[in-house]
N, C-alpha and C. Protein backbone atom coordinates (compact mmCIF):
# COMPACT_ATOMS: atom_id res chain seq x y z
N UNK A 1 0.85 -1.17 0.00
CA UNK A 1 0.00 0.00 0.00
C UNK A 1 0.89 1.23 0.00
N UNK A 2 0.65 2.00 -1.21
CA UNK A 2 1.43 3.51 -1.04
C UNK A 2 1.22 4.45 -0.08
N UNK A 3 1.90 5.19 0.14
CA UNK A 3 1.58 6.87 0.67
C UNK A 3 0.40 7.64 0.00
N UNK A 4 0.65 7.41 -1.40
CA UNK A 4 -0.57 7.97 -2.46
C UNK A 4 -1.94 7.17 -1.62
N UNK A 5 -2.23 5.92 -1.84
CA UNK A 5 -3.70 5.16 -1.58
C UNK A 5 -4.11 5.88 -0.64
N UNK A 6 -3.03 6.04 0.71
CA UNK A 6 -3.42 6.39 2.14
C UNK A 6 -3.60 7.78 2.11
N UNK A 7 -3.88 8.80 0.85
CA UNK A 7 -4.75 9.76 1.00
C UNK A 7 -3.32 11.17 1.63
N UNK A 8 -2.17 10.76 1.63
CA UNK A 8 -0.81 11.46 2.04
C UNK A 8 -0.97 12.64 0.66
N UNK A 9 -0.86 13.70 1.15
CA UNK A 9 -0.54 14.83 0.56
C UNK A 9 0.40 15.75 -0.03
N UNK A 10 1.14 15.25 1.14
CA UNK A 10 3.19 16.22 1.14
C UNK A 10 3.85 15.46 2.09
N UNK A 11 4.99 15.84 2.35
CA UNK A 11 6.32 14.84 2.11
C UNK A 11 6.16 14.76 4.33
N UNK A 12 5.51 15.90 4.42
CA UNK A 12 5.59 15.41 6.36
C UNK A 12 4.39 14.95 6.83
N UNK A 13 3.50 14.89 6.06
CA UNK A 13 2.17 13.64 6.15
C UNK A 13 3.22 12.51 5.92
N UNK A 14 3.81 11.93 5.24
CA UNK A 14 4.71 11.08 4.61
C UNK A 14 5.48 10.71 5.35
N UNK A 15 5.97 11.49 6.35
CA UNK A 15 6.87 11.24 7.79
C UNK A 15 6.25 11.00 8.54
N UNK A 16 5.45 11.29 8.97
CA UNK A 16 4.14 10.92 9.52
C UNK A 16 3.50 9.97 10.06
N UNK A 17 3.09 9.35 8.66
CA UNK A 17 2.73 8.03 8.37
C UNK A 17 3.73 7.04 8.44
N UNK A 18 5.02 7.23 8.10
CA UNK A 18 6.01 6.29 8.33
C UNK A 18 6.21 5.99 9.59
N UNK A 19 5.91 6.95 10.96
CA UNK A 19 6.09 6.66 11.87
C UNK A 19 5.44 6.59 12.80
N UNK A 20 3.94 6.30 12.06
CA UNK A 20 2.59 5.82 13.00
C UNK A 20 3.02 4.51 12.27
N UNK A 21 3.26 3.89 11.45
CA UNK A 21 3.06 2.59 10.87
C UNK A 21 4.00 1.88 11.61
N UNK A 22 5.67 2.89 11.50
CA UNK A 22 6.40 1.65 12.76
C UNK A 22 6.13 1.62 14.62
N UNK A 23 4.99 2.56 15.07
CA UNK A 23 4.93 3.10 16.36
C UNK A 23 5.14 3.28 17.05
N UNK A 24 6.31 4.55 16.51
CA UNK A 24 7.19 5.61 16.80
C UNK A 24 6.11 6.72 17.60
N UNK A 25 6.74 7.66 18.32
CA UNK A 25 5.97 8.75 18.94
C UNK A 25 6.30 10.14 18.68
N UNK A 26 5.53 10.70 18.24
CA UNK A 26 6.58 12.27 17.86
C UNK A 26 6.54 12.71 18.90
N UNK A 27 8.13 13.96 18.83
CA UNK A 27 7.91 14.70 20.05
C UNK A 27 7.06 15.81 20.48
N UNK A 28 5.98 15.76 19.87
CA UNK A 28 4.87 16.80 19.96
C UNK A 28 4.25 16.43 21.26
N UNK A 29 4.11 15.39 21.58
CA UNK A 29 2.86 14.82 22.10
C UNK A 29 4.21 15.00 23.95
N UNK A 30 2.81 15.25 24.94
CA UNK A 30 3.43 15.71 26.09
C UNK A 30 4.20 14.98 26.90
N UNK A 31 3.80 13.64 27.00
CA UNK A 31 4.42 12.36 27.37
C UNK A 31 4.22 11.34 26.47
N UNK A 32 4.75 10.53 26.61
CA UNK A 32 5.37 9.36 25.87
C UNK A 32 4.61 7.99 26.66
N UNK A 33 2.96 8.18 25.69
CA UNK A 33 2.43 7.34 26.06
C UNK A 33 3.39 5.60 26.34
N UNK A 34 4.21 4.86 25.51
CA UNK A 34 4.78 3.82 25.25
C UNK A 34 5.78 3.36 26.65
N UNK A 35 6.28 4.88 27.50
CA UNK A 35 7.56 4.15 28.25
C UNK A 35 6.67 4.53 29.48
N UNK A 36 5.82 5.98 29.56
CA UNK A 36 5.24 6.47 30.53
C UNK A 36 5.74 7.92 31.43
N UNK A 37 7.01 8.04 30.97
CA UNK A 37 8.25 9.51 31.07
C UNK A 37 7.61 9.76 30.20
N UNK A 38 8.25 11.05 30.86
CA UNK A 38 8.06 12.54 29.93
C UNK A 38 9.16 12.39 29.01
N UNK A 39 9.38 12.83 27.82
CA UNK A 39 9.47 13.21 26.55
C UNK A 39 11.00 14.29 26.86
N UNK A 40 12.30 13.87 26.30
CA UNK A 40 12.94 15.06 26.09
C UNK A 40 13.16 15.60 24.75
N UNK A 41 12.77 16.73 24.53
CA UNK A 41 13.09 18.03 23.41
C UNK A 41 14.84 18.37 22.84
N UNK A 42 14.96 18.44 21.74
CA UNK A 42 15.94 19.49 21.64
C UNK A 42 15.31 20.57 21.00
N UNK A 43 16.68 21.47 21.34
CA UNK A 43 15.88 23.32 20.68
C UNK A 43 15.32 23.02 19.42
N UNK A 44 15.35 22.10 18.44
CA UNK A 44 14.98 22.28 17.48
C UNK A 44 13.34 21.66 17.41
N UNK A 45 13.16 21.28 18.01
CA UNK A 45 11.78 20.71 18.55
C UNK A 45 10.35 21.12 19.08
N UNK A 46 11.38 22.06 20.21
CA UNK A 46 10.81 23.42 21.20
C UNK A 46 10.70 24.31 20.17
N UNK A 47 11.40 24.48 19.45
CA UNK A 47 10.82 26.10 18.00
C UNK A 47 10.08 25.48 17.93
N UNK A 48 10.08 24.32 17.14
CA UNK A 48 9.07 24.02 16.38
C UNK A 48 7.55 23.85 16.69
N UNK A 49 7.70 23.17 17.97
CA UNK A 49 6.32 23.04 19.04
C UNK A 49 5.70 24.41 19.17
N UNK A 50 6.87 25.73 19.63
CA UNK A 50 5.78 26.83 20.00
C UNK A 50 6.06 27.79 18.99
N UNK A 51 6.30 27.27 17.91
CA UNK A 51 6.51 28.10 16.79
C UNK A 51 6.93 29.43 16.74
N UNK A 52 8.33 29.34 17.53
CA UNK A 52 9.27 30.13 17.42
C UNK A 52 10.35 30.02 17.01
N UNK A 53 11.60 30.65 16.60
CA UNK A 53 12.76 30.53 16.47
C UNK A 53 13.39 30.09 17.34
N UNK A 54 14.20 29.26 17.12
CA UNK A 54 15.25 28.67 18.47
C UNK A 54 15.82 30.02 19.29
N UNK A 55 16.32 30.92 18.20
CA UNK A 55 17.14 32.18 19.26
C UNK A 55 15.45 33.15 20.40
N UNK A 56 14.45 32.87 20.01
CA UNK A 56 13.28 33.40 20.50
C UNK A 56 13.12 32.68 21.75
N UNK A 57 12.92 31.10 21.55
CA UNK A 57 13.17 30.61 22.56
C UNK A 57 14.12 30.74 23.86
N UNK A 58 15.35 31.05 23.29
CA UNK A 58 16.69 31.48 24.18
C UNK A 58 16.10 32.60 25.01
N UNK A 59 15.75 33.89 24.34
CA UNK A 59 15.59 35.22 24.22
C UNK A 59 14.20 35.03 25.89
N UNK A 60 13.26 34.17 25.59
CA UNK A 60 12.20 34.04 26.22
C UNK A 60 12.75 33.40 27.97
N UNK A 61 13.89 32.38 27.48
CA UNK A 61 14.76 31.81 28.65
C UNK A 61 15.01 32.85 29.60
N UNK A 62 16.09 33.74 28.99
CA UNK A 62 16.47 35.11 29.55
C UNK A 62 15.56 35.60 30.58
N UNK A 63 14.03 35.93 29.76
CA UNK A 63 12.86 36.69 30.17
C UNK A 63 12.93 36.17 31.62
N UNK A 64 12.49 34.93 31.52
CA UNK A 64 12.14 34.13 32.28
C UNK A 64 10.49 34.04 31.98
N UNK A 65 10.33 33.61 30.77
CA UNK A 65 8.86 33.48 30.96
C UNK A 65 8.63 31.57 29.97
N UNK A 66 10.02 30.86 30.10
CA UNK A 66 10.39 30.09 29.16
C UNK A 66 11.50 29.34 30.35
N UNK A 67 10.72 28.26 30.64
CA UNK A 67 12.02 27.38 31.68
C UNK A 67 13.27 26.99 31.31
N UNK A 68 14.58 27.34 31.98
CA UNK A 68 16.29 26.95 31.40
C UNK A 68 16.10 25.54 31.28
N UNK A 69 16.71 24.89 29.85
CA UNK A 69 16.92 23.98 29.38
C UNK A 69 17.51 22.66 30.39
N UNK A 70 17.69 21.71 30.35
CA UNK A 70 18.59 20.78 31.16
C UNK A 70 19.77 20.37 30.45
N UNK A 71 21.34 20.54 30.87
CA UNK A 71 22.22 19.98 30.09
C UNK A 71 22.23 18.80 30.88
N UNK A 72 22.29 17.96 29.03
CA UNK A 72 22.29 16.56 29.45
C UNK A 72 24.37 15.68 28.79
N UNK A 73 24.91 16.53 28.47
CA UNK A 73 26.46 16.82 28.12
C UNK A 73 26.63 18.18 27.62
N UNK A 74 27.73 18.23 27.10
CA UNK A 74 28.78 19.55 26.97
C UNK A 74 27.89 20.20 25.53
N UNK A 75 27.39 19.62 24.49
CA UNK A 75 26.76 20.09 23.30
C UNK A 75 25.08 19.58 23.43
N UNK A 76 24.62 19.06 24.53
CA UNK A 76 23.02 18.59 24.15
C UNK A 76 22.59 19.31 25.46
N UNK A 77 21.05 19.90 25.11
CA UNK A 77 20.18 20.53 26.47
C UNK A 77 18.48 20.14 25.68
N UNK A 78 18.33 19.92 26.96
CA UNK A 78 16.79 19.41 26.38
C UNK A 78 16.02 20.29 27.47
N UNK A 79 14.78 20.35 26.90
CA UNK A 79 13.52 20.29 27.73
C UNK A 79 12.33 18.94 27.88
N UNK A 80 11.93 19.37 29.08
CA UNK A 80 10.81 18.01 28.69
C UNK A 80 9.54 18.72 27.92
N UNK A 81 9.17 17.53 27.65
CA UNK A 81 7.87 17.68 26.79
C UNK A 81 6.27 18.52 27.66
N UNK A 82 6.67 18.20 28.88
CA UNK A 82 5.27 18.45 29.44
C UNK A 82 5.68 19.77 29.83
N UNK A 83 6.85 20.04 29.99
CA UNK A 83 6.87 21.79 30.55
C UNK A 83 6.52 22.61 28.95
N UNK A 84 6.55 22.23 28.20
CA UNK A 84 6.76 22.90 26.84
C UNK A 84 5.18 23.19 26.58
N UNK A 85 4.61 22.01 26.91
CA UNK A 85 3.09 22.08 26.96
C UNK A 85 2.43 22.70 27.52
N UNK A 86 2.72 23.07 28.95
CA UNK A 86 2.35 23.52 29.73
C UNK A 86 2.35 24.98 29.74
N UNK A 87 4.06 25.40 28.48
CA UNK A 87 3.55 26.81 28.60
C UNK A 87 3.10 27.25 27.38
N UNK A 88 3.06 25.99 25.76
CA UNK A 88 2.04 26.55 25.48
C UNK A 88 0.24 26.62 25.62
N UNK A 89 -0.19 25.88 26.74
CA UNK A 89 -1.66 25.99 26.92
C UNK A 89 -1.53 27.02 27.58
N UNK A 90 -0.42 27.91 28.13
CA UNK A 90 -0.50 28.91 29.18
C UNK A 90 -0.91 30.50 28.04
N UNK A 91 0.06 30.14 27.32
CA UNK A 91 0.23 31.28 26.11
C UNK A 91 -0.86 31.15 25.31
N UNK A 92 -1.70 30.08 25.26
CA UNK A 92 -3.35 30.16 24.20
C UNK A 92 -4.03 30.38 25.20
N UNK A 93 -4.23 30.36 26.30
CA UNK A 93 -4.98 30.80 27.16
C UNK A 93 -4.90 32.59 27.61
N UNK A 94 -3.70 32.85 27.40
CA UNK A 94 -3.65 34.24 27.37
C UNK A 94 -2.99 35.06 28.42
N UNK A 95 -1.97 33.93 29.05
CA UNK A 95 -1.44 34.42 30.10
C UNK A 95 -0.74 35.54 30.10
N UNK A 96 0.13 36.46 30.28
CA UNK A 96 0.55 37.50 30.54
C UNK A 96 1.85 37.16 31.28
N UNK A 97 2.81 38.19 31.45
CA UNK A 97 4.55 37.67 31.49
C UNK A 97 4.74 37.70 32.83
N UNK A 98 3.62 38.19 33.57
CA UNK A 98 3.84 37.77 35.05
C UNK A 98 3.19 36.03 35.39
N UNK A 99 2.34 35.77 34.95
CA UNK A 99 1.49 34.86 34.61
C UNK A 99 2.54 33.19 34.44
N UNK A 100 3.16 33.54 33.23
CA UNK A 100 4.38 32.98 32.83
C UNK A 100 5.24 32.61 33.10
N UNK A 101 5.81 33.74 34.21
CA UNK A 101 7.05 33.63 34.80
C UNK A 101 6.61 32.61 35.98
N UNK A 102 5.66 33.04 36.62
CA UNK A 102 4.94 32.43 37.61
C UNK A 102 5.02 30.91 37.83
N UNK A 103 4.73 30.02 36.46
CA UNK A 103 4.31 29.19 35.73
C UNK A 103 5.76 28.59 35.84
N UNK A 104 6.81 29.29 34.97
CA UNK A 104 8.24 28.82 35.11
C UNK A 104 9.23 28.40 36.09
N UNK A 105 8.32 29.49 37.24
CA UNK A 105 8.95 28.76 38.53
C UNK A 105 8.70 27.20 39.12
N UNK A 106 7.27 27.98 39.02
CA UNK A 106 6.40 26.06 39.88
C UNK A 106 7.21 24.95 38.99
N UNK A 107 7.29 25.25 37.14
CA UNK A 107 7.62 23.98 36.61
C UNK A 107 8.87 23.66 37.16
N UNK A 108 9.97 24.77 37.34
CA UNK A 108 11.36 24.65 38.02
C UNK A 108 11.54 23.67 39.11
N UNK A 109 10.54 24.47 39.86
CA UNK A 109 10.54 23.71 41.20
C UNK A 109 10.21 22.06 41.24
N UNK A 110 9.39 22.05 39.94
CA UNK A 110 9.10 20.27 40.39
C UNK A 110 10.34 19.57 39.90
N UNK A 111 10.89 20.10 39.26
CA UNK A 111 12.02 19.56 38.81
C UNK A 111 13.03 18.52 39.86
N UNK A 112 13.14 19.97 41.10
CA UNK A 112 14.06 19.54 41.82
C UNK A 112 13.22 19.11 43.12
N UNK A 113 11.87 18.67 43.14
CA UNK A 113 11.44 17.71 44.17
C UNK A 113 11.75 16.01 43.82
N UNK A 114 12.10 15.39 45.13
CA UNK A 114 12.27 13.63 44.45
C UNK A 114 10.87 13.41 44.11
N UNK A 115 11.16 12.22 43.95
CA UNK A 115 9.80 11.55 43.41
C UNK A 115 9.12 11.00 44.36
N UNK A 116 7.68 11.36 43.75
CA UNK A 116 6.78 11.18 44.68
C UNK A 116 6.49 12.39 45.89
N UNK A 117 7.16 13.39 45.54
CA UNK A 117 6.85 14.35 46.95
C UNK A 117 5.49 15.45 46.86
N UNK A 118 5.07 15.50 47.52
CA UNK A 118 3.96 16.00 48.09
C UNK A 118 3.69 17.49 48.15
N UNK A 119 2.86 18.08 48.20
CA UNK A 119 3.32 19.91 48.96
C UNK A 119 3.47 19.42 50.07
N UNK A 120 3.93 20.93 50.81
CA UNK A 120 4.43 20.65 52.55
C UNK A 120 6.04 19.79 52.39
N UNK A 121 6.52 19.40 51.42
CA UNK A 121 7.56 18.28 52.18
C UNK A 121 7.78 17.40 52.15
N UNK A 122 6.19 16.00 52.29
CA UNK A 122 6.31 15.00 52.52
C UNK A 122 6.28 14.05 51.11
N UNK A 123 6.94 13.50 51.74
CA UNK A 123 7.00 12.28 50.67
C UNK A 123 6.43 10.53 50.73
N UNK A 124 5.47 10.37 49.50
CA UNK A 124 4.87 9.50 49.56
C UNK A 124 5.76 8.13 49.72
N UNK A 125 4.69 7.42 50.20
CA UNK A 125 5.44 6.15 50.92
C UNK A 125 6.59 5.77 52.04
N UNK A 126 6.85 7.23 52.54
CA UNK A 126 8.27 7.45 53.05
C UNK A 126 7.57 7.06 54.90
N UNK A 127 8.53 6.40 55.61
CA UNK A 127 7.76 5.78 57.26
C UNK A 127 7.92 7.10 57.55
N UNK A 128 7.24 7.00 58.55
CA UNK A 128 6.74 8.02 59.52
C UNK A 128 7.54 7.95 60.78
């Protein structure tokens, strides 16, 4: 069966389809239904998701209305997928750069809670 039969239009329907057929996950999507983690980004990903320029993205970092990347070695920094999401439903919703920044912190912060922790402190499953 072609690309043509299956109703494919242009060449990234075509990518597309190649990688719903082997069930692959793009990095659009917020988590990664298949492993159950969140999803890491490179800058070229993040433009593309909030349809900006990579240097816009940087520029937005700065602001602080755009969470700092994670280096994962000396030439790779990712974001995850669900913070990316998170600030664009923030930005179609209509948030505002206090709004944003706001937003960038909390995501910050979960970053550096372990797993499983709670507000207040506590942490699930942990004895008492």
């Amino acid at each position: 069966m072609g690309l043509v039969n299956e109703g494919v239009t242009n060449m990234r329907q075509a990518a597309s389809c190649a990688h719903v057929r082997r069930g692959l996950k793009f990095p659009a999507m917020a988590e990664d239904q298949t492993f159950g983690v969140d999803a890491l980004l490179r800058i070229q990903d993040v433009a593309r998701l909030t349809g900006r320029s990579k240097w816009s993205v940087y520029a937005d970092v700065r602001a602080g209305v755009f969470p700092k990347s994670i280096t994962l070695s000396a030439h790779v920094r990712v974001w995850p997928a669900s913070e990316v999401a998170a600030i664009n439903r923030a930005v179609v919703a209509g948030a505002n750069v206090a709004a944003l920044q706001a937003l960038v912190r909390e995501l910050v912060a979960k970053r550096k809670a372990p797993p499983g922790a709670m507000p207040g402190g506590a942490v699930k499953g942990a004895a008492r």
